[in-house]
PDB file of N, CA and C in Angstrom:
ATOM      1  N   UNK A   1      -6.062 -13.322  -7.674  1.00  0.00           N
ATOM      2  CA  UNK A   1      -5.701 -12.392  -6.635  1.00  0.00           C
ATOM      3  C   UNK A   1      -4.621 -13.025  -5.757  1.00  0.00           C
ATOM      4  N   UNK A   2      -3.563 -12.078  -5.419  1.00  0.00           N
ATOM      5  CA  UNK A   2      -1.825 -13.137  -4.617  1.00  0.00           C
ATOM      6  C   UNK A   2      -2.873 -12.359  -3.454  1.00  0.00           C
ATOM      7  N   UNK A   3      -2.630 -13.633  -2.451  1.00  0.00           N
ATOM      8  CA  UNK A   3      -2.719 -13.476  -1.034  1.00  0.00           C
ATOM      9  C   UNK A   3      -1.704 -13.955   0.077  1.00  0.00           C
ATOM     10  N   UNK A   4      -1.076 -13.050   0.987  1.00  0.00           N
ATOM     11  CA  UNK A   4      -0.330 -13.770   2.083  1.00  0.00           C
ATOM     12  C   UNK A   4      -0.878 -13.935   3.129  1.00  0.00           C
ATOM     13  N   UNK A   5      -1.128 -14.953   3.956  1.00  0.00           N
ATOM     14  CA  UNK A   5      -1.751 -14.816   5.212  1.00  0.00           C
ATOM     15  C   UNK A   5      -0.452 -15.511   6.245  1.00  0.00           C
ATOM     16  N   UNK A   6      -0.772 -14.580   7.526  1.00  0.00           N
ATOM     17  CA  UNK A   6       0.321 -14.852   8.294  1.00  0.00           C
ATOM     18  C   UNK A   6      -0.568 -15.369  10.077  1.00  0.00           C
ATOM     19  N   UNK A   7       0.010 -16.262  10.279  1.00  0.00           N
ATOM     20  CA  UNK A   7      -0.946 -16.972  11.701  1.00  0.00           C
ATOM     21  C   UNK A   7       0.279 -16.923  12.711  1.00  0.00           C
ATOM     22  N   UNK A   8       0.466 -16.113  14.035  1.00  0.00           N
ATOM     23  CA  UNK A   8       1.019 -16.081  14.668  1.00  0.00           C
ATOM     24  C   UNK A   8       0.440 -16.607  15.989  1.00  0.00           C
ATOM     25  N   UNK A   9       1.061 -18.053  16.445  1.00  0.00           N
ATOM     26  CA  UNK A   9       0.342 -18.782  17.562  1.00  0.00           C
ATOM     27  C   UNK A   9       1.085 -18.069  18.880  1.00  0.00           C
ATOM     28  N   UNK A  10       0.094 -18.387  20.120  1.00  0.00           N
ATOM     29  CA  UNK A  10       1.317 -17.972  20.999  1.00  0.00           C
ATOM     30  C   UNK A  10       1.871 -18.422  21.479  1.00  0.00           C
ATOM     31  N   UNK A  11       2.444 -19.586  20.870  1.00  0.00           N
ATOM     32  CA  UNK A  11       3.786 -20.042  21.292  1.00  0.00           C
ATOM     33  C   UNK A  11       5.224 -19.767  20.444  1.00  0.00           C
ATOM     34  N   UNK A  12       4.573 -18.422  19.272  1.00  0.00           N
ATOM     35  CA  UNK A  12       5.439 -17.942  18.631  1.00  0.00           C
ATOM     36  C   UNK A  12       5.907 -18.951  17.132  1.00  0.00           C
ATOM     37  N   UNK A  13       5.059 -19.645  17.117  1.00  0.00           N
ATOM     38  CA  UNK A  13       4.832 -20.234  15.680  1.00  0.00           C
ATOM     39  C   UNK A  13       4.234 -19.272  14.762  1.00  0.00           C
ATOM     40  N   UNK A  14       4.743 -19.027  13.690  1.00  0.00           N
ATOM     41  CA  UNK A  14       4.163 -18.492  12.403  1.00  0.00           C
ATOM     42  C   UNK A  14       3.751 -19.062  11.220  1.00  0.00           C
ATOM     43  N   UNK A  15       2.537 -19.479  11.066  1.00  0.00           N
ATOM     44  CA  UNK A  15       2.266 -20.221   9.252  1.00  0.00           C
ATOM     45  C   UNK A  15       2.101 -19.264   8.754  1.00  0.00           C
ATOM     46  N   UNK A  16       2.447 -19.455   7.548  1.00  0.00           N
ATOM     47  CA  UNK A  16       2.189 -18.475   6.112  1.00  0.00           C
ATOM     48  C   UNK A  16       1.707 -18.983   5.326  1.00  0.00           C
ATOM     49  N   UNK A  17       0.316 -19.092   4.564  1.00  0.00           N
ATOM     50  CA  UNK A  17      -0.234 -19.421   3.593  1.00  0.00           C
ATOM     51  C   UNK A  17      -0.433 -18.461   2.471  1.00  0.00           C
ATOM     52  N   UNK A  18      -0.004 -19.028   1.090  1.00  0.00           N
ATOM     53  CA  UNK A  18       0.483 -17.941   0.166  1.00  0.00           C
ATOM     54  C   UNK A  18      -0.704 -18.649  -1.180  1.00  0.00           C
ATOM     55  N   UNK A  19      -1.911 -17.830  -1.388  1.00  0.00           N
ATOM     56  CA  UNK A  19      -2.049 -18.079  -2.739  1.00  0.00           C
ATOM     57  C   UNK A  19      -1.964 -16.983  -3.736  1.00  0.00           C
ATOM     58  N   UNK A  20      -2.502 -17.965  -4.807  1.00  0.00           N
ATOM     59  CA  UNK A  20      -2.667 -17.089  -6.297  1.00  0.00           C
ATOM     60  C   UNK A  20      -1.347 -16.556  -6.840  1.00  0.00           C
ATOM     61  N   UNK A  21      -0.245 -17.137  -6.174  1.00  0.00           N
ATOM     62  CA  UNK A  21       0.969 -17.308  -7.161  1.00  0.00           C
ATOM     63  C   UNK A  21       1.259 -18.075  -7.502  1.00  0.00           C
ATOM     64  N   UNK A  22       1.368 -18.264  -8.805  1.00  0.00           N
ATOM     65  CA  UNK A  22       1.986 -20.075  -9.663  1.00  0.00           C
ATOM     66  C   UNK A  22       3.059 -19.800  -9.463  1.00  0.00           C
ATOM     67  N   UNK A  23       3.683 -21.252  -9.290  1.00  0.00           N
ATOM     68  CA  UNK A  23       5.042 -21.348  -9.724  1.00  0.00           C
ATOM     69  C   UNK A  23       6.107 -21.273  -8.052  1.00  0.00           C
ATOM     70  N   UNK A  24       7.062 -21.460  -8.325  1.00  0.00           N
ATOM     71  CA  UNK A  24       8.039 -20.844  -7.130  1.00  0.00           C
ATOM     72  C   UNK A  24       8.349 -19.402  -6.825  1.00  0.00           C
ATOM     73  N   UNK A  25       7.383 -18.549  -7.408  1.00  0.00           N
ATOM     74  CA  UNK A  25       7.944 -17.513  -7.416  1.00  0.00           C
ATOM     75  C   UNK A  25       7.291 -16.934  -6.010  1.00  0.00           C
ATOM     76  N   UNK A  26       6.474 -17.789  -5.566  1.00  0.00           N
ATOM     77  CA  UNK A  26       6.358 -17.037  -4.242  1.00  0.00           C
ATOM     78  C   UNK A  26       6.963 -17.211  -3.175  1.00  0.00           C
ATOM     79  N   UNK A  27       8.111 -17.950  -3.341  1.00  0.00           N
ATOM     80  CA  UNK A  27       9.302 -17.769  -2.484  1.00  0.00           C
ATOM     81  C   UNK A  27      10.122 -16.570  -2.320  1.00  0.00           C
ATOM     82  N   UNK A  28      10.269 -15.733  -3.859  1.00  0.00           N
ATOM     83  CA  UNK A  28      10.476 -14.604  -4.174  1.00  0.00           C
ATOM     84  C   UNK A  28       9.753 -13.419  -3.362  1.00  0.00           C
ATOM     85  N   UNK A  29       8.576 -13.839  -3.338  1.00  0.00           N
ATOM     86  CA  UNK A  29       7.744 -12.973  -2.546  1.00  0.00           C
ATOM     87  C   UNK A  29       7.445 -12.922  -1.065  1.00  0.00           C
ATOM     88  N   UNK A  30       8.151 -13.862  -0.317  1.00  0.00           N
ATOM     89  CA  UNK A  30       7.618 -13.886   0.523  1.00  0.00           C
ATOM     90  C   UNK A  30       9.105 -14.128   1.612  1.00  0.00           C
ATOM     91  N   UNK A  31      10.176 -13.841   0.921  1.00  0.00           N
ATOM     92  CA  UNK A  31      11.689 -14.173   1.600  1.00  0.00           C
ATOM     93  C   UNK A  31      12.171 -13.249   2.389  1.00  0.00           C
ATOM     94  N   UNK A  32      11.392 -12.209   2.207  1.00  0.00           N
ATOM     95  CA  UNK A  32      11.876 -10.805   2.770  1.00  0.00           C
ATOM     96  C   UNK A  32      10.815 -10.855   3.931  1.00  0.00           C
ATOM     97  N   UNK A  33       9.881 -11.307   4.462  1.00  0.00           N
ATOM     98  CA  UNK A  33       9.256 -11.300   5.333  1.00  0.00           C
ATOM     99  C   UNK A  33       9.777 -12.499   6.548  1.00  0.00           C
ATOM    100  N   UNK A  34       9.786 -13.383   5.471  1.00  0.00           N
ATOM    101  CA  UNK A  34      10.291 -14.675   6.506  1.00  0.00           C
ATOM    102  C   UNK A  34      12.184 -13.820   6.822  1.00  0.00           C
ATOM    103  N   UNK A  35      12.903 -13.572   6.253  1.00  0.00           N
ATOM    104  CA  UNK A  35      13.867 -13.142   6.986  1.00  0.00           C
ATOM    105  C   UNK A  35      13.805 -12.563   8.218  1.00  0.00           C
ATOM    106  N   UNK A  36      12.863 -11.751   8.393  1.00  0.00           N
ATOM    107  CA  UNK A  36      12.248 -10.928   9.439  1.00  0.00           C
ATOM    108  C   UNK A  36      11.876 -11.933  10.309  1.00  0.00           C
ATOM    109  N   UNK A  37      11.186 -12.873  10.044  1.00  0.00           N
ATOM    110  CA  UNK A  37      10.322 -13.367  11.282  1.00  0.00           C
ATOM    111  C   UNK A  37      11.197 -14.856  11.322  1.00  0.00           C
ATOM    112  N   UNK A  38      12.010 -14.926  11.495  1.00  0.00           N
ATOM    113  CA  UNK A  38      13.304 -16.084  11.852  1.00  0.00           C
ATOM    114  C   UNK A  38      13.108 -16.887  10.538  1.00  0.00           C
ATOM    115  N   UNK A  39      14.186 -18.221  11.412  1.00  0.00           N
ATOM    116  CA  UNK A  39      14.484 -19.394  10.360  1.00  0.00           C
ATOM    117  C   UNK A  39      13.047 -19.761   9.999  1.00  0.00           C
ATOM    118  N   UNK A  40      12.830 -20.558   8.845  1.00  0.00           N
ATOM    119  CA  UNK A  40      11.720 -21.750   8.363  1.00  0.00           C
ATOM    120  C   UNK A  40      12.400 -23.172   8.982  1.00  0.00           C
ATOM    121  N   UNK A  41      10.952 -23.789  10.031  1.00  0.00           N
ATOM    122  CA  UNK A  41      11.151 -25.040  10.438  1.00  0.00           C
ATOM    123  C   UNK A  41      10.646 -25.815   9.551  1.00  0.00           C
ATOM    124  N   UNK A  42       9.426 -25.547   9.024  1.00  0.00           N
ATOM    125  CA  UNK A  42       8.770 -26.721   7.997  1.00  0.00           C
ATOM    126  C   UNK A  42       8.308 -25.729   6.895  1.00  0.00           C
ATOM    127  N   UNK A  43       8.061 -26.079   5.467  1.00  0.00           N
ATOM    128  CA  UNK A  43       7.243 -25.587   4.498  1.00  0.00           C
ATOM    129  C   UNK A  43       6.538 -26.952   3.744  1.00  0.00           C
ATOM    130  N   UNK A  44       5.132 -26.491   3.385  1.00  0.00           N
ATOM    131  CA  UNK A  44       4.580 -27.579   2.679  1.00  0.00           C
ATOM    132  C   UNK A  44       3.499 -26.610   1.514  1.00  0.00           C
ATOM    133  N   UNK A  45       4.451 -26.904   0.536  1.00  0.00           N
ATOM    134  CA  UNK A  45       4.192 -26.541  -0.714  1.00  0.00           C
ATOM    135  C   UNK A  45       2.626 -27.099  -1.470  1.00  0.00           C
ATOM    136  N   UNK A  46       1.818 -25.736  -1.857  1.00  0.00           N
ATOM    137  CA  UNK A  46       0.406 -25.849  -2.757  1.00  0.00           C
ATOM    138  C   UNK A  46       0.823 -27.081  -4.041  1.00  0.00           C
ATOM    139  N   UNK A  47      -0.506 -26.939  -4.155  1.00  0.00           N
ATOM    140  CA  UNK A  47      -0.166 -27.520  -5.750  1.00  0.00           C
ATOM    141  C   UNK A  47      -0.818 -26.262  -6.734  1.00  0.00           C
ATOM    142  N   UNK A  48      -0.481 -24.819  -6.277  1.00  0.00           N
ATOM    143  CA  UNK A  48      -0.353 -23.925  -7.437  1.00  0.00           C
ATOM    144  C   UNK A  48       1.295 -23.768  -7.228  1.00  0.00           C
ATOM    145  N   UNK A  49       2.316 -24.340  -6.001  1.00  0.00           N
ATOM    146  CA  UNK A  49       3.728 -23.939  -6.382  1.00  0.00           C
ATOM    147  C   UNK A  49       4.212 -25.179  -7.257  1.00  0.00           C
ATOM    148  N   UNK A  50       3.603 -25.922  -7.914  1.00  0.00           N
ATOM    149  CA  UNK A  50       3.646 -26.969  -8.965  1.00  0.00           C
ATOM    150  C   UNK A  50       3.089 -26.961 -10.377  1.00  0.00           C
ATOM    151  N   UNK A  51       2.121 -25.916 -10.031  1.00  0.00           N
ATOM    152  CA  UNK A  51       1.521 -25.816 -11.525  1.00  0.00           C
ATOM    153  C   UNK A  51       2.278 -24.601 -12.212  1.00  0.00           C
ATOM    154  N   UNK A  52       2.435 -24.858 -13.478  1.00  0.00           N
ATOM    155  CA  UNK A  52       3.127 -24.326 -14.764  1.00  0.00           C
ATOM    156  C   UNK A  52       2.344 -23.274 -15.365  1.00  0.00           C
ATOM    157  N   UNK A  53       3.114 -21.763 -15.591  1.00  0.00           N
ATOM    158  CA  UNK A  53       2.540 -20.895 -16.157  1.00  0.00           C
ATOM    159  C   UNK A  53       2.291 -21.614 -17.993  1.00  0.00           C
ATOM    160  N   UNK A  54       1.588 -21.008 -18.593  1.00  0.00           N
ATOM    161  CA  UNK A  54       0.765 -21.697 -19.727  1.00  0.00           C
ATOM    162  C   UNK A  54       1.129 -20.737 -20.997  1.00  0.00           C
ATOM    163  N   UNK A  55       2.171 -20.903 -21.624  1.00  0.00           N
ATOM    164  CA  UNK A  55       2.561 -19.834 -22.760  1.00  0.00           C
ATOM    165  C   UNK A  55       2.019 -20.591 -24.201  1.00  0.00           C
ATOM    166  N   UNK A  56       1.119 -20.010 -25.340  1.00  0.00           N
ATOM    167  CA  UNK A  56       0.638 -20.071 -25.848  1.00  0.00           C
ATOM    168  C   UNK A  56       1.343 -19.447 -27.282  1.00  0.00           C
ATOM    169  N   UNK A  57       1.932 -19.889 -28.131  1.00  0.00           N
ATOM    170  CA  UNK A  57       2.780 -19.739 -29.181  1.00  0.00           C
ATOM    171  C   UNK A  57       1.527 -19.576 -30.783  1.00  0.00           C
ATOM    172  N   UNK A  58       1.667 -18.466 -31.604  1.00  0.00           N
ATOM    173  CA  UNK A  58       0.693 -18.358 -32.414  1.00  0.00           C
ATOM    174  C   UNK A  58       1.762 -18.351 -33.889  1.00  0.00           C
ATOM    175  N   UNK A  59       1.939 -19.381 -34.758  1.00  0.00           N
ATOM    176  CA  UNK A  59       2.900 -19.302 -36.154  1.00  0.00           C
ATOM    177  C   UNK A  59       1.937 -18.040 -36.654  1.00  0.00           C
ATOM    178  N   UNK A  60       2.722 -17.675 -37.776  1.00  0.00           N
ATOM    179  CA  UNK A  60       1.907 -16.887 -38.695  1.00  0.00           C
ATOM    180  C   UNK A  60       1.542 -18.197 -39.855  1.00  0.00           C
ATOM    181  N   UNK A  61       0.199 -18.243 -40.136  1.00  0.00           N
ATOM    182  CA  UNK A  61       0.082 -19.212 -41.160  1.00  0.00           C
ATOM    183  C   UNK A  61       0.455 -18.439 -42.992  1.00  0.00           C
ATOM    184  N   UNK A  62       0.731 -17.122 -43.072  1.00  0.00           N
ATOM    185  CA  UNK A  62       1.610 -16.707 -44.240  1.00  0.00           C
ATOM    186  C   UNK A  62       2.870 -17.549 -44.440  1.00  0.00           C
ATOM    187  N   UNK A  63       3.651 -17.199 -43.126  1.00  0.00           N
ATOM    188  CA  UNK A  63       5.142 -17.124 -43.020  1.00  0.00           C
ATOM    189  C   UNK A  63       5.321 -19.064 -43.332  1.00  0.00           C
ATOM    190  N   UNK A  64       4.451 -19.794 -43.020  1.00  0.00           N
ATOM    191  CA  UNK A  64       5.024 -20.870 -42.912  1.00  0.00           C
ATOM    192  C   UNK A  64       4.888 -21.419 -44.631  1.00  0.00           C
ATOM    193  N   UNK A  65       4.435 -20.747 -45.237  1.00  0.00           N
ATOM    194  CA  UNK A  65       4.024 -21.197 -46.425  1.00  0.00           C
ATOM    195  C   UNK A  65       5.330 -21.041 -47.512  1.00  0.00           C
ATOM    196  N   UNK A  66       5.588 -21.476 -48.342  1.00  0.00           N
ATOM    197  CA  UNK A  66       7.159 -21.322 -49.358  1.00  0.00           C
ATOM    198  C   UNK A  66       6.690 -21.177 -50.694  1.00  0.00           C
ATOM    199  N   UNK A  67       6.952 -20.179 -51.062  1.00  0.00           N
ATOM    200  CA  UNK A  67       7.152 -19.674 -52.563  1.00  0.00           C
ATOM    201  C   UNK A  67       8.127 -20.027 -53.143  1.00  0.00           C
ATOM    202  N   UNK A  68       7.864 -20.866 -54.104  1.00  0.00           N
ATOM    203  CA  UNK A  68       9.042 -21.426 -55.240  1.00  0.00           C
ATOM    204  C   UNK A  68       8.904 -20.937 -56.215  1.00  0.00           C
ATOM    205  N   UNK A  69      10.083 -20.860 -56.524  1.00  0.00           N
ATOM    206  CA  UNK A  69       9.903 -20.526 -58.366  1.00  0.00           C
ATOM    207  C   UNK A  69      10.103 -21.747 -59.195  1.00  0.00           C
ATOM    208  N   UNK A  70      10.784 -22.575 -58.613  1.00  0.00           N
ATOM    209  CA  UNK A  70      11.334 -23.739 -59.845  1.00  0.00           C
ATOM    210  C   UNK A  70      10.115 -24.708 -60.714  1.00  0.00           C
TER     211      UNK A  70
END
């Protein structure tokens, strides 16, 4: 489940804590908000914006096989 949570102190500090997106892509998601709510002074990155989506490759065990005639 992607979650954004937004903490507005009142001294006008904003944290944003972002899970359940791998990868950098929740920079993607979350750039259009921070434009809105000023510059970024600090960010300190999860270790899900480090972990690697997991692609899983299946050969056909037919195809790898070679029919000769000789």
């Amino acid at each position: 489940m992607e979650t954004l949570e937004f903490v507005i102190h009142p001294d006008g500090r904003v944290e944003e804590k972002v899970t359940g997106i791998v990868g950098s892509s929740c920079a993607e998601v979350t750039a259009a908000i921070e434009a809105q709510l000023g510059p970024v002074i600090s960010a300190q990155k999860t270790s899900e914006f480090f972990a690697q989506t997991e692609t899983v490759q299946q050969k056909d065990a037919t195809a790898a096989k070679v029919h000769s005639q000789w």
